[in-house]
Protein backbone atom coordinates (compact mmCIF):
# COMPACT_ATOMS: atom_id res chain seq x y z
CA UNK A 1 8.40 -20.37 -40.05
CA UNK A 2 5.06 -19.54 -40.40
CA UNK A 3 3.23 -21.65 -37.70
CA UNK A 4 6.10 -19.36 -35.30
CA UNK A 5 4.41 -16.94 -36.66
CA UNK A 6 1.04 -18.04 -35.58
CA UNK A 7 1.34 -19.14 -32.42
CA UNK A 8 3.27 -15.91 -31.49
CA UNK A 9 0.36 -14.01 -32.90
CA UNK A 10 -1.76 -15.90 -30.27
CA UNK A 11 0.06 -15.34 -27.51
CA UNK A 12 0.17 -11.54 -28.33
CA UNK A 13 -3.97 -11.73 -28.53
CA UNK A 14 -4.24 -13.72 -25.58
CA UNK A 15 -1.63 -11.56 -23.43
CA UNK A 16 -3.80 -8.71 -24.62
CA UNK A 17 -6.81 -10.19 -23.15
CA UNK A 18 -5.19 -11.14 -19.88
CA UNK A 19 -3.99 -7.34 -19.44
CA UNK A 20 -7.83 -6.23 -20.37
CA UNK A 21 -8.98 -8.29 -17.85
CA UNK A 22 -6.47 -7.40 -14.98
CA UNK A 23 -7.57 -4.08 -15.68
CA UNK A 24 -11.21 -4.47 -15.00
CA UNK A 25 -10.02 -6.16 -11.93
CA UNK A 26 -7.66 -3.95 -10.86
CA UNK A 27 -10.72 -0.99 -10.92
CA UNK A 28 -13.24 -3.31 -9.17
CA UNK A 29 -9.73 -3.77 -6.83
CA UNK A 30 -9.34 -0.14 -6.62
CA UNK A 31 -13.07 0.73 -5.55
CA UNK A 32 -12.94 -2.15 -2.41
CA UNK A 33 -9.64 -0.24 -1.55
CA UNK A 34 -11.16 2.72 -1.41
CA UNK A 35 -13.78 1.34 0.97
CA UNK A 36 -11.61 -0.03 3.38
CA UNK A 37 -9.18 2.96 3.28
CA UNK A 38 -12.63 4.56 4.49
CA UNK A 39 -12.95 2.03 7.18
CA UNK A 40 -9.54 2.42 8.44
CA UNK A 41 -10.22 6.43 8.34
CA UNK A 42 -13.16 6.00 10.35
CA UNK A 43 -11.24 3.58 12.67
CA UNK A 44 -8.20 6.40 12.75
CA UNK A 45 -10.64 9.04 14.07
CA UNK A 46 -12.39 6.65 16.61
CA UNK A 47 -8.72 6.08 18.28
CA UNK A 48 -8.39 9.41 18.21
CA UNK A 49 -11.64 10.32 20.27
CA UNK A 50 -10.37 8.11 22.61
CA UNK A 51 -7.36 9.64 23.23
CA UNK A 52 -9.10 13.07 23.17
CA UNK A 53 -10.87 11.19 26.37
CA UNK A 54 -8.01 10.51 27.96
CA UNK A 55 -9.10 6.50 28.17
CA UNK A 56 -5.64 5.54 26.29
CA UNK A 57 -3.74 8.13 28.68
């Protein structure tokens, strides 16, 4: 019984590690998603002058 115990201690470390990790990458995720939610703002407003234009009309 013992070695159960073990090897379920290890895979309680390493699933520990693997959500510490997908953390970190889920901020580095977060600040590129910010970025292109920036990019698609700025691409919002340049549609938008264009309709202000009357070029899409």
């Amino acid at each position: 019984m013992k070695p159960r115990v073990f090897f379920l201690l290890f895979l309680l470390v390493a699933a520990m590690i693997e959500t510490g990790e997908s953390e970190e990458n889920e901020e580095g995720s977060n600040e590129s998603g910010k970025s292109t939610e920036a990019k698609n703002t700025d691409a919002s407003v340049d549609n938008e002058d264009s309709d202000i234009d009357g070029d899409s009309d």
